[in-house]
N, C-alpha and C. Protein backbone atom coordinates (compact mmCIF):
# COMPACT_ATOMS: atom_id res chain seq x y z
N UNK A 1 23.26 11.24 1.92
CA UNK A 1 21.99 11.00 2.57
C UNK A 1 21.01 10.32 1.62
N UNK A 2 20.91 10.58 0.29
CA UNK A 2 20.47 9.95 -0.86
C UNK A 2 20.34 8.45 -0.94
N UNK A 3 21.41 8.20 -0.88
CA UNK A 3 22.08 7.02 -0.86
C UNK A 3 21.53 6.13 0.37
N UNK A 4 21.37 6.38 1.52
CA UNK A 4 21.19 5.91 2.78
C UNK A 4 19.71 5.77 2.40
N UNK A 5 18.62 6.83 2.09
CA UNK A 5 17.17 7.04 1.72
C UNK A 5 17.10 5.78 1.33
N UNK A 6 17.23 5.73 0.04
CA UNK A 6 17.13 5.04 -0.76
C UNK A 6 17.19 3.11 -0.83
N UNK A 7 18.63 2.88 0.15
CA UNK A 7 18.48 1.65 0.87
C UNK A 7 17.74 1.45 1.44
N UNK A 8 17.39 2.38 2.12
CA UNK A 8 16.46 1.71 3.23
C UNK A 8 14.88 1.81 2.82
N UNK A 9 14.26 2.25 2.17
CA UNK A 9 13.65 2.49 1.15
C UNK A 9 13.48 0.50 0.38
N UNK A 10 14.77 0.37 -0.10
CA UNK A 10 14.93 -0.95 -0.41
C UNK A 10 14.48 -1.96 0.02
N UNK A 11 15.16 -1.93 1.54
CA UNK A 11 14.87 -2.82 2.54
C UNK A 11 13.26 -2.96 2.99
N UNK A 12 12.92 -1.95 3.21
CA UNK A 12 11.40 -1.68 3.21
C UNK A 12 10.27 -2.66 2.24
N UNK A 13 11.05 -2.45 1.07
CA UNK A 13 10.25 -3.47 0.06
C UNK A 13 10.58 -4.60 -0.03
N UNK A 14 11.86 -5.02 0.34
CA UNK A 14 11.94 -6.49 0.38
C UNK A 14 11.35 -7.13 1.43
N UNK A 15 11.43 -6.40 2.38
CA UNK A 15 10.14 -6.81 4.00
C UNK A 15 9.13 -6.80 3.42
N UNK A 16 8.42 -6.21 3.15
CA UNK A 16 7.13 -6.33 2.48
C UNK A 16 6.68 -7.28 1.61
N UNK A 17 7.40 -8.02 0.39
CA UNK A 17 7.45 -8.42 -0.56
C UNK A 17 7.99 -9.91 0.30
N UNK A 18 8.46 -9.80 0.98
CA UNK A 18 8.85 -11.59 1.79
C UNK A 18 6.96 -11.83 2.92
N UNK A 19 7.08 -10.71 3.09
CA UNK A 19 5.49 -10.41 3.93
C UNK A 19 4.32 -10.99 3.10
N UNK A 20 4.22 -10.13 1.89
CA UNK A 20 3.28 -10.65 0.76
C UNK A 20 3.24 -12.19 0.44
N UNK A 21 4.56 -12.93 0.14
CA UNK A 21 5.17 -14.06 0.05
C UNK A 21 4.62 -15.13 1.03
N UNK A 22 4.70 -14.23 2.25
CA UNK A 22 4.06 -15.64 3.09
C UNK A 22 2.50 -15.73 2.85
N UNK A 23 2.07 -14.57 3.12
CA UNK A 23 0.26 -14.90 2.92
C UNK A 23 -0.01 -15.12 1.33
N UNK A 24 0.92 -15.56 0.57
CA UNK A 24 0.18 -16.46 -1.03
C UNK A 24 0.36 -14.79 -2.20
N UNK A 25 0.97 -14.00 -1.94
CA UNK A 25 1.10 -12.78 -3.05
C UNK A 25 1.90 -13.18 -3.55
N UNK A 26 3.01 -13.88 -3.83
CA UNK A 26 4.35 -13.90 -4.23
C UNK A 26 4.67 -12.91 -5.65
N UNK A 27 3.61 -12.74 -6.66
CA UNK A 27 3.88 -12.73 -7.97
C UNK A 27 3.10 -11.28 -8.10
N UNK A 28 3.46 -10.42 -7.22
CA UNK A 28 2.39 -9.28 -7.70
C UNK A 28 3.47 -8.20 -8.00
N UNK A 29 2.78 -7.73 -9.77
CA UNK A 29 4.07 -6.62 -9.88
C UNK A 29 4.69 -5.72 -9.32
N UNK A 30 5.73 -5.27 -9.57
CA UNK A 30 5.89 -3.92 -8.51
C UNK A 30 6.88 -2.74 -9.44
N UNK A 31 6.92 -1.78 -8.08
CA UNK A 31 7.60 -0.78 -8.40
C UNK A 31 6.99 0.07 -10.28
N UNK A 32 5.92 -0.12 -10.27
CA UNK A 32 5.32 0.15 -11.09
C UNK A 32 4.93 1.89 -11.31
N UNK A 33 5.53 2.72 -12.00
CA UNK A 33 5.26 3.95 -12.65
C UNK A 33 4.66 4.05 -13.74
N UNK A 34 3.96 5.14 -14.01
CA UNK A 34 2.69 5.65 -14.70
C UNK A 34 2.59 7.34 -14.77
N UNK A 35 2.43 8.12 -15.39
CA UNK A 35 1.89 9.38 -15.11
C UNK A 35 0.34 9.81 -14.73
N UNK A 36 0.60 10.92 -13.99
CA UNK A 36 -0.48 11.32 -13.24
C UNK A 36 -1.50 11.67 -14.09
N UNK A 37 -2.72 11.46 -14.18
CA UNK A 37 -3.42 12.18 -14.78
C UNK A 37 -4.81 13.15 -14.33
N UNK A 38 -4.43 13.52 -13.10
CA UNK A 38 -5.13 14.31 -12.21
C UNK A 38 -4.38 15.96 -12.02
N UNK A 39 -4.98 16.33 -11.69
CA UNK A 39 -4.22 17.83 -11.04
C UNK A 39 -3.69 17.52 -9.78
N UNK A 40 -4.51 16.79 -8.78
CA UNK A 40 -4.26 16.40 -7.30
C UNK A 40 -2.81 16.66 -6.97
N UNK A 41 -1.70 15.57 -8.07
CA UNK A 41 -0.75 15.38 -7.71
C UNK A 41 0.74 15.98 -8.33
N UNK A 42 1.08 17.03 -7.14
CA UNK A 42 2.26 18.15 -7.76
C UNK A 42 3.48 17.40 -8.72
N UNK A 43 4.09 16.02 -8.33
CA UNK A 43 5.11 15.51 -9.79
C UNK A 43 4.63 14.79 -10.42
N UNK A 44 3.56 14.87 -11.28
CA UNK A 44 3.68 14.42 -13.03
C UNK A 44 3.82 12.57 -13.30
N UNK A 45 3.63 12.36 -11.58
CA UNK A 45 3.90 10.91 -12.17
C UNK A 45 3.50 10.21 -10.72
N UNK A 46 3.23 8.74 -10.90
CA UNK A 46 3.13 8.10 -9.54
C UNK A 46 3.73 6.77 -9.69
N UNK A 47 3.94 6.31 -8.89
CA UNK A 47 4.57 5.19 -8.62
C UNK A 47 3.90 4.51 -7.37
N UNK A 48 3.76 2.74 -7.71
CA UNK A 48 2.97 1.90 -6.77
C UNK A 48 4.33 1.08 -6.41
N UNK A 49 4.68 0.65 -5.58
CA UNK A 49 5.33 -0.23 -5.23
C UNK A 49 4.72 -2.07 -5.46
N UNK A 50 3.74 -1.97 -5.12
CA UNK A 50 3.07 -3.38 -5.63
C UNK A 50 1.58 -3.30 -6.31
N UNK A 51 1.46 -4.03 -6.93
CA UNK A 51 -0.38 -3.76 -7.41
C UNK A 51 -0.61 -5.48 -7.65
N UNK A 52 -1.68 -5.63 -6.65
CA UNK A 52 -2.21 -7.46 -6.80
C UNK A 52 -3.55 -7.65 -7.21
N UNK A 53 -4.04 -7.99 -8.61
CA UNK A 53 -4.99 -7.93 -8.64
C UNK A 53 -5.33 -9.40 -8.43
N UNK A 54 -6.75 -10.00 -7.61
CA UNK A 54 -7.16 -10.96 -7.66
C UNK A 54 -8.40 -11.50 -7.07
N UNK A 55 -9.36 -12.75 -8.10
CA UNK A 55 -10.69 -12.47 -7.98
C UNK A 55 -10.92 -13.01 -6.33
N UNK A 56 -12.00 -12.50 -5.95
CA UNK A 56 -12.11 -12.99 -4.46
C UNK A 56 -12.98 -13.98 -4.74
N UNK A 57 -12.38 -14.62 -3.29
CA UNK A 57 -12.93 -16.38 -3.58
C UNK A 57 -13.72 -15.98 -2.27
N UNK A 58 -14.45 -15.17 -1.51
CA UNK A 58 -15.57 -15.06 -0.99
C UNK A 58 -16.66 -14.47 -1.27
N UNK A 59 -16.56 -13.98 -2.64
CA UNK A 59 -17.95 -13.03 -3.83
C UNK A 59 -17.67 -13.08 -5.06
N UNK A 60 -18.82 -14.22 -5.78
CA UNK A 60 -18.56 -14.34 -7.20
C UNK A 60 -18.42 -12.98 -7.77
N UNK A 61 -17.81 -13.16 -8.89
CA UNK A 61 -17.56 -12.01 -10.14
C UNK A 61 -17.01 -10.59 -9.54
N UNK A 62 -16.11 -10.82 -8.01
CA UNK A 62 -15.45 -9.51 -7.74
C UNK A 62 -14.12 -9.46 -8.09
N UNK A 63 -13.41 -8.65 -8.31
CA UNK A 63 -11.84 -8.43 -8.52
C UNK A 63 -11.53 -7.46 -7.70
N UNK A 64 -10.69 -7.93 -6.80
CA UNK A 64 -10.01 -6.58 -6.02
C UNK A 64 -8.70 -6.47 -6.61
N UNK A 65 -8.33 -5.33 -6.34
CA UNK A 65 -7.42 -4.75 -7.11
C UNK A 65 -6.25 -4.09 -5.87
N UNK A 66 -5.34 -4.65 -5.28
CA UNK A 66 -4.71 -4.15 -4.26
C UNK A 66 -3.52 -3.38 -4.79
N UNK A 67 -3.86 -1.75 -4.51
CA UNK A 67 -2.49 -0.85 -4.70
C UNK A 67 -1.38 -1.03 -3.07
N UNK A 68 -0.90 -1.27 -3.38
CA UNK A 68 0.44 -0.88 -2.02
C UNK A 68 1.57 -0.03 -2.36
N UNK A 69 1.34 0.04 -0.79
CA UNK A 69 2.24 1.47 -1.07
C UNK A 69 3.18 1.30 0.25
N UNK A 70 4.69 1.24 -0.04
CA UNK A 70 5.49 0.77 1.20
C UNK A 70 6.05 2.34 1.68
N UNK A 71 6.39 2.28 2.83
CA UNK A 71 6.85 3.52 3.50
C UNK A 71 7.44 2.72 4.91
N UNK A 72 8.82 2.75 4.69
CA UNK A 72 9.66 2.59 5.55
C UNK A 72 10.88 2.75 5.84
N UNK A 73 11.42 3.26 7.50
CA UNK A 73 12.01 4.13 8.18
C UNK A 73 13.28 3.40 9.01
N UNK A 74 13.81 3.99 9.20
CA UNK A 74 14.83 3.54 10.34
C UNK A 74 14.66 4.04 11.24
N UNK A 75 13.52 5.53 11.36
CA UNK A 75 13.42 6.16 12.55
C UNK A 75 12.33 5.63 13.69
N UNK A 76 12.32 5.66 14.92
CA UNK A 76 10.47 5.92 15.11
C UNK A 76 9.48 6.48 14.21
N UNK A 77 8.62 6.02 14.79
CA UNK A 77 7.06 6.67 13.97
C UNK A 77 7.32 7.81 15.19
N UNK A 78 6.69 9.00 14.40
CA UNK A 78 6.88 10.05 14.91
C UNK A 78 5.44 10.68 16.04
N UNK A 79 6.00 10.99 16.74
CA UNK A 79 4.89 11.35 18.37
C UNK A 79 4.09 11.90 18.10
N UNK A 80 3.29 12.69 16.69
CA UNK A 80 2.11 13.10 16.01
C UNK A 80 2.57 12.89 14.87
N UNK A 81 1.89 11.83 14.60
CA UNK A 81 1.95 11.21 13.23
C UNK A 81 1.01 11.51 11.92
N UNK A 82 0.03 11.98 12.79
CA UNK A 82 -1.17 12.53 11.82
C UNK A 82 -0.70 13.58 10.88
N UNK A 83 0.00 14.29 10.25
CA UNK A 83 -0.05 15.33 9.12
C UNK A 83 0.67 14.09 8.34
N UNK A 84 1.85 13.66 8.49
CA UNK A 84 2.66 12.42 8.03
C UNK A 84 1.69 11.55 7.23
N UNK A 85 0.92 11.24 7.90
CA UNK A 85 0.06 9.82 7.38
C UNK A 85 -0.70 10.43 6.76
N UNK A 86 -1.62 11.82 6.52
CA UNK A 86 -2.54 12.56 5.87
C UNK A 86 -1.64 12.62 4.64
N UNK A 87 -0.25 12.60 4.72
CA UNK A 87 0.50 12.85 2.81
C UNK A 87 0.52 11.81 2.39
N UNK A 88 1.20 10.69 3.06
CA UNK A 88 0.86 9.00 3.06
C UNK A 88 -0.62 8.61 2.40
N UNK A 89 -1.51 8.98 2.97
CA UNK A 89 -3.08 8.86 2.47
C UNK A 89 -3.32 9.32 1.50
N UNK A 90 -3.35 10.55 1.36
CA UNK A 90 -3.30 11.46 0.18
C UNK A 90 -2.75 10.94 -0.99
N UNK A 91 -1.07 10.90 -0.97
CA UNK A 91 -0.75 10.28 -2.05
C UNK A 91 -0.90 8.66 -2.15
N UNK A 92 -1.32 7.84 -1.60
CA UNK A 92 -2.11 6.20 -2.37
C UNK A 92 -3.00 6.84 -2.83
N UNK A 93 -4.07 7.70 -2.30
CA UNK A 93 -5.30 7.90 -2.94
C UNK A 93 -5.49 8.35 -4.13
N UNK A 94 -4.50 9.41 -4.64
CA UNK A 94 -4.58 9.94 -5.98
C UNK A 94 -3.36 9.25 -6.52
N UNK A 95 -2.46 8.35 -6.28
CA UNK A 95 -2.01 6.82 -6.91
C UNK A 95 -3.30 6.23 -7.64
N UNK A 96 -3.92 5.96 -6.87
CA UNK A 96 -4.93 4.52 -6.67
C UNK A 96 -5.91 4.95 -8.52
N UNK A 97 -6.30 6.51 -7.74
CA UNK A 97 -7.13 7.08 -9.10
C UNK A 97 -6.29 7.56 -10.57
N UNK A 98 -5.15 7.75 -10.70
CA UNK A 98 -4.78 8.21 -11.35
C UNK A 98 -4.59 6.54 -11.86
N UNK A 99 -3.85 5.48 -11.28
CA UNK A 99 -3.60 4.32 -11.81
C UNK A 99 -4.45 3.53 -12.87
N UNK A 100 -5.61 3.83 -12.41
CA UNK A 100 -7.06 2.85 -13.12
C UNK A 100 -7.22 3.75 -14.64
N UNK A 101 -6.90 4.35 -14.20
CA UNK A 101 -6.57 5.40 -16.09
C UNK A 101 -5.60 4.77 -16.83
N UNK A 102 -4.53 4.39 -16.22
CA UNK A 102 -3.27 4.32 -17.04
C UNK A 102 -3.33 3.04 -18.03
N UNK A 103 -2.08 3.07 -18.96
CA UNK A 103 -2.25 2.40 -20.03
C UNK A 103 -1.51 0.95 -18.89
N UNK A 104 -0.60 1.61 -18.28
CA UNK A 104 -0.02 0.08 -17.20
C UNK A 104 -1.38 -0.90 -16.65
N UNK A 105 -2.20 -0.22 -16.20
CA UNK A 105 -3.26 -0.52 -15.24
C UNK A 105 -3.77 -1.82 -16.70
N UNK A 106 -4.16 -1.33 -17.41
CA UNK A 106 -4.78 -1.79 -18.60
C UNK A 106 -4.19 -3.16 -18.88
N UNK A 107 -3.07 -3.07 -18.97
CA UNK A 107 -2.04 -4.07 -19.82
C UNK A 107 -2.05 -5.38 -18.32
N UNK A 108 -2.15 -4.89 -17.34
CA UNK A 108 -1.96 -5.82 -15.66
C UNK A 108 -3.28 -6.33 -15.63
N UNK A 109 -4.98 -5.99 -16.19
CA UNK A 109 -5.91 -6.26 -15.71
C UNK A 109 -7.18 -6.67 -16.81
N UNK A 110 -6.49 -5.89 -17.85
CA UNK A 110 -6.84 -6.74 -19.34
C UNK A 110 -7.15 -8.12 -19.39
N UNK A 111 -6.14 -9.26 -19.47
CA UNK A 111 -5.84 -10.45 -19.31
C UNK A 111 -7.07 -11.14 -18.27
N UNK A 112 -7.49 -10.88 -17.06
CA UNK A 112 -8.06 -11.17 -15.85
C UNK A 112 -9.86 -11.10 -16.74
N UNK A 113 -10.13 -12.35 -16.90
CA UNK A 113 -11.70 -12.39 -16.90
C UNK A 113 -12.39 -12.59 -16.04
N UNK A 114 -14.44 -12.81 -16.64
CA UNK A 114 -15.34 -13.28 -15.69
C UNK A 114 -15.05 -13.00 -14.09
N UNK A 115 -15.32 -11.09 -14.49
CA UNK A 115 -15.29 -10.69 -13.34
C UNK A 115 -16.39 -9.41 -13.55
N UNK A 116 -17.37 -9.19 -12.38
CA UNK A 116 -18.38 -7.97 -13.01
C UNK A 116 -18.30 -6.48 -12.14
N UNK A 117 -17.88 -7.11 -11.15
CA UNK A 117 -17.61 -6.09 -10.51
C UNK A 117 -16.01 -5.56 -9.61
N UNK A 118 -15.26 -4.32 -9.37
CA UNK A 118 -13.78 -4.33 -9.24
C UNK A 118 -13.79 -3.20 -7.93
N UNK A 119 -12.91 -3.62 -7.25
CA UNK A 119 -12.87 -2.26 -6.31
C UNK A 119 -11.32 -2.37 -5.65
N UNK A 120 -11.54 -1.16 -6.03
CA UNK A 120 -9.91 -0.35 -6.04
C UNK A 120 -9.22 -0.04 -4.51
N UNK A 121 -8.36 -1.19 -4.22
CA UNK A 121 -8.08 -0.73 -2.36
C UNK A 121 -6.69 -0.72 -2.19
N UNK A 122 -6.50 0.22 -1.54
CA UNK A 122 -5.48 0.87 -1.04
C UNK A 122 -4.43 0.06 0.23
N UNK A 123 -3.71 -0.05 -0.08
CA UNK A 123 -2.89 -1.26 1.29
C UNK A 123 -1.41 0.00 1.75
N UNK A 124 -1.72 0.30 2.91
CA UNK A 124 -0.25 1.33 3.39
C UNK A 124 0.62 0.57 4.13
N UNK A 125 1.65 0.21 4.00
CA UNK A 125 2.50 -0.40 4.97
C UNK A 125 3.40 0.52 5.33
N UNK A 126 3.48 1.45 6.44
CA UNK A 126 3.89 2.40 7.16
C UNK A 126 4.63 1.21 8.39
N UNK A 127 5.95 1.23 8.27
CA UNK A 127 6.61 0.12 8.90
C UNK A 127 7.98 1.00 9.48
N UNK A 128 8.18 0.85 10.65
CA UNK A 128 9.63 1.76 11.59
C UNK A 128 10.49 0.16 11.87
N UNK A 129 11.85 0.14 11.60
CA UNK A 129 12.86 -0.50 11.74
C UNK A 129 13.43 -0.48 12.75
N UNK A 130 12.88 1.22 13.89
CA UNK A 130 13.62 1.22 15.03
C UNK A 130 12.71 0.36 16.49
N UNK A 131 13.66 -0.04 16.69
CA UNK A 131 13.41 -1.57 17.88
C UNK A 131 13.05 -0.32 19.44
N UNK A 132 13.13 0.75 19.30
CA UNK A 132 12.76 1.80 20.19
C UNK A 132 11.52 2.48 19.90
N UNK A 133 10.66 2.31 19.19
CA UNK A 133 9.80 3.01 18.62
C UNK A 133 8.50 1.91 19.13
N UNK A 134 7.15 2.68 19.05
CA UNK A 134 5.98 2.57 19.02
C UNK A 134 5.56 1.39 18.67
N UNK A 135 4.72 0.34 18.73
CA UNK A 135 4.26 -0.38 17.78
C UNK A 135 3.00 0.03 16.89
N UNK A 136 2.34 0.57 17.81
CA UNK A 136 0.47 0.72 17.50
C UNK A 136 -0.05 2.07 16.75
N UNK A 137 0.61 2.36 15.92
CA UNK A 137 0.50 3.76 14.90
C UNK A 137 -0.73 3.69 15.11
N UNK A 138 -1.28 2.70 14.46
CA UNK A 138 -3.07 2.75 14.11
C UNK A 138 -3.82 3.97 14.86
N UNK A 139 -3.48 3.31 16.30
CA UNK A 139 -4.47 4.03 17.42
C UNK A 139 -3.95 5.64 17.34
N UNK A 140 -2.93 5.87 17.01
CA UNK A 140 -2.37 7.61 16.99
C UNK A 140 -2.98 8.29 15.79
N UNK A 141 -3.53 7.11 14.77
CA UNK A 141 -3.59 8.40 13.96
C UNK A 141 -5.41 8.01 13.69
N UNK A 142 -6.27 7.28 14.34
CA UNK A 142 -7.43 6.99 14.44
C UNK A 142 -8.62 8.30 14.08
N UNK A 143 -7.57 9.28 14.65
CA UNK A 143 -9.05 10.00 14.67
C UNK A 143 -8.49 11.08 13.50
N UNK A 144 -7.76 10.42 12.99
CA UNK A 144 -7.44 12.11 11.56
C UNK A 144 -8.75 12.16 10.23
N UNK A 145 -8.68 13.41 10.41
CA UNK A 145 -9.49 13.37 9.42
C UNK A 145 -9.26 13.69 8.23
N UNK A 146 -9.75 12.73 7.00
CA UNK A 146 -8.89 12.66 5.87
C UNK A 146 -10.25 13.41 4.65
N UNK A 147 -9.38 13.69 3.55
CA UNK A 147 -9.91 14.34 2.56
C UNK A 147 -11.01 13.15 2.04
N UNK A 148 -12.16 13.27 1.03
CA UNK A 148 -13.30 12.62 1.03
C UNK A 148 -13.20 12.61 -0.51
N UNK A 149 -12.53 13.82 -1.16
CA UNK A 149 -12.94 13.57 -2.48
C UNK A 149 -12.09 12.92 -3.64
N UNK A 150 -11.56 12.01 -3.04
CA UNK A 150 -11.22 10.79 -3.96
C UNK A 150 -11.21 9.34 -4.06
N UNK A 151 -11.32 8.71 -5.36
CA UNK A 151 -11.91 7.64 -5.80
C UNK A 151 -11.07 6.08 -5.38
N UNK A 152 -11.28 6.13 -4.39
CA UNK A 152 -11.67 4.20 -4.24
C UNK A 152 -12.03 3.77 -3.19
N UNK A 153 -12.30 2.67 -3.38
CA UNK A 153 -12.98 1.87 -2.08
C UNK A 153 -12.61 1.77 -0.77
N UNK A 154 -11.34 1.06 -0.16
CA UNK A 154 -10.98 1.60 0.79
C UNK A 154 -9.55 1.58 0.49
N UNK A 155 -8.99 2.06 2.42
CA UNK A 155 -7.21 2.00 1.87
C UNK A 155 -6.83 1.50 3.44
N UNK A 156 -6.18 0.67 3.24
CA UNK A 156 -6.22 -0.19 5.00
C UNK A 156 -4.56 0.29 5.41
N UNK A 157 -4.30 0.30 6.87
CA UNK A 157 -2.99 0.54 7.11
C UNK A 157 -2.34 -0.52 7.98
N UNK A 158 -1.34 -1.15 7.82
CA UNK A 158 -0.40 -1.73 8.13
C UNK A 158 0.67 -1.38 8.89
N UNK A 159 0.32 -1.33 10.18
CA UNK A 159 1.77 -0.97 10.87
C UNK A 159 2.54 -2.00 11.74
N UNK A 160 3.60 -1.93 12.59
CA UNK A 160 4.52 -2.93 12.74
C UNK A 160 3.53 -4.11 13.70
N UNK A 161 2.79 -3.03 14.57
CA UNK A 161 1.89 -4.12 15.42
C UNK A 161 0.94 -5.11 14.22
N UNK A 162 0.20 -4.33 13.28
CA UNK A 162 -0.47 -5.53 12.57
C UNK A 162 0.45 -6.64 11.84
N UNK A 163 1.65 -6.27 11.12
CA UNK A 163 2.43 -7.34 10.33
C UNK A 163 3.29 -8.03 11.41
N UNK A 164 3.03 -7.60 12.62
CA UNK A 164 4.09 -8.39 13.90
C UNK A 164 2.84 -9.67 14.06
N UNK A 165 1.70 -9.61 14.04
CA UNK A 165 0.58 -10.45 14.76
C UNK A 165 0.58 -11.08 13.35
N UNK A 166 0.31 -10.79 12.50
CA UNK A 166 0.35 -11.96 11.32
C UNK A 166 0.97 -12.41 10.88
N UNK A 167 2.14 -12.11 11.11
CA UNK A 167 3.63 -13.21 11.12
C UNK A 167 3.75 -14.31 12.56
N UNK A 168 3.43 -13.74 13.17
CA UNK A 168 3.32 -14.53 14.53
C UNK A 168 2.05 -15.34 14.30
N UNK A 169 1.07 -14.79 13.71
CA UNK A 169 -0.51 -15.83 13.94
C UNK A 169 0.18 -17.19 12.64
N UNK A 170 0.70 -16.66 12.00
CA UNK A 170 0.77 -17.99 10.73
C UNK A 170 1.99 -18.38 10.72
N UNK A 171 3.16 -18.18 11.59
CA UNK A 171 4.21 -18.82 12.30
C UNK A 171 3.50 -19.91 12.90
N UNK A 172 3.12 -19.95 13.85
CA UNK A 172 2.11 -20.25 14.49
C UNK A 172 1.22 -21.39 14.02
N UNK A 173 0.89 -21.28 13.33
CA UNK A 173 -0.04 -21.99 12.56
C UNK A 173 1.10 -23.44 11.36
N UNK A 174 2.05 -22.62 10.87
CA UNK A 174 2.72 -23.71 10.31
C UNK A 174 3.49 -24.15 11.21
């Protein structure tokens, strides 16, 4: 069962990472580990699947800093999804904070000048493989209410309906 996890797990990130690819990310590190340096988080360590930092070209002197975090299934999204996506949330969020500590974070954002201000955002790609399943997670888990006391700006979610319309809008377009 390990074994099966784990592929698909795989697959998950290479969707993502061909996803990133089309909208201009191509080069953003990944699979990136660090240790925790919070209590928040019970194993001792976190892991980002991608981190893109880059200055925005619609507000001088900002740097956003995009953590992602892939999560994907062969199953449906599940018919109450909300506790699911509250661990999902949870853990980017104390990712996101524990990351900006680390000596990795440092060594990825060091380099990056003439920038004054940075904000730390969270990207979930919560993505189901099964062709029987849901599209519109978003709207199921809209009204959860999530923990408040941790550090970053925002954390946006990605489910099959949003990366279905932006593959289709810029299909489309080229």
């Amino acid at each position: 069962m390990g074994e099966k996890s784990k592929m698909i797990g795989e697959f998950g990130e290479k969707t993502v990472e061909n996803f990133l690819k089309l909208i201009g990310w191509g080069e953003a590190p990944r699979n990136i580990e660090f240790n925790c340096h919070k209590e928040k988080h019970e194993k001792g360590t976190h892991g980002l699947d991608f981190f893109f930092p880059y200055k925005s070209p619609l507000v001088d002197f900002v740097l956003k800093k995009i953590n992602i975090s892939v999560k994907f299934t062969d199953k449906p999204y599940p018919n109450s999804p909300n506790s699911t996506f509250k661990g999902y949330f949870k853990d980017l969020a104390s990712t996101i904070e524990c990351f900006k500590t680390s000596p990795e974070y440092k060594e990825i954002i060091n380099p990056i000048k003439n920038y004054s201000k940075g904000e730390d955002i969270g990207v979930l790609f919560w993505l189901s493989n099964d062709p029987e399943t849901y599209t519109d997670l978003i709207s199921k888990i809209a009204n959860s209410i999530l923990p408040a006391d941790y550090n970053y700006d925002n954390i946006y979610i990605v489910d099959n309906k949003r990366i279905d319309f932006i593959y289709l809008s810029l299909k489309f377009a080229y």
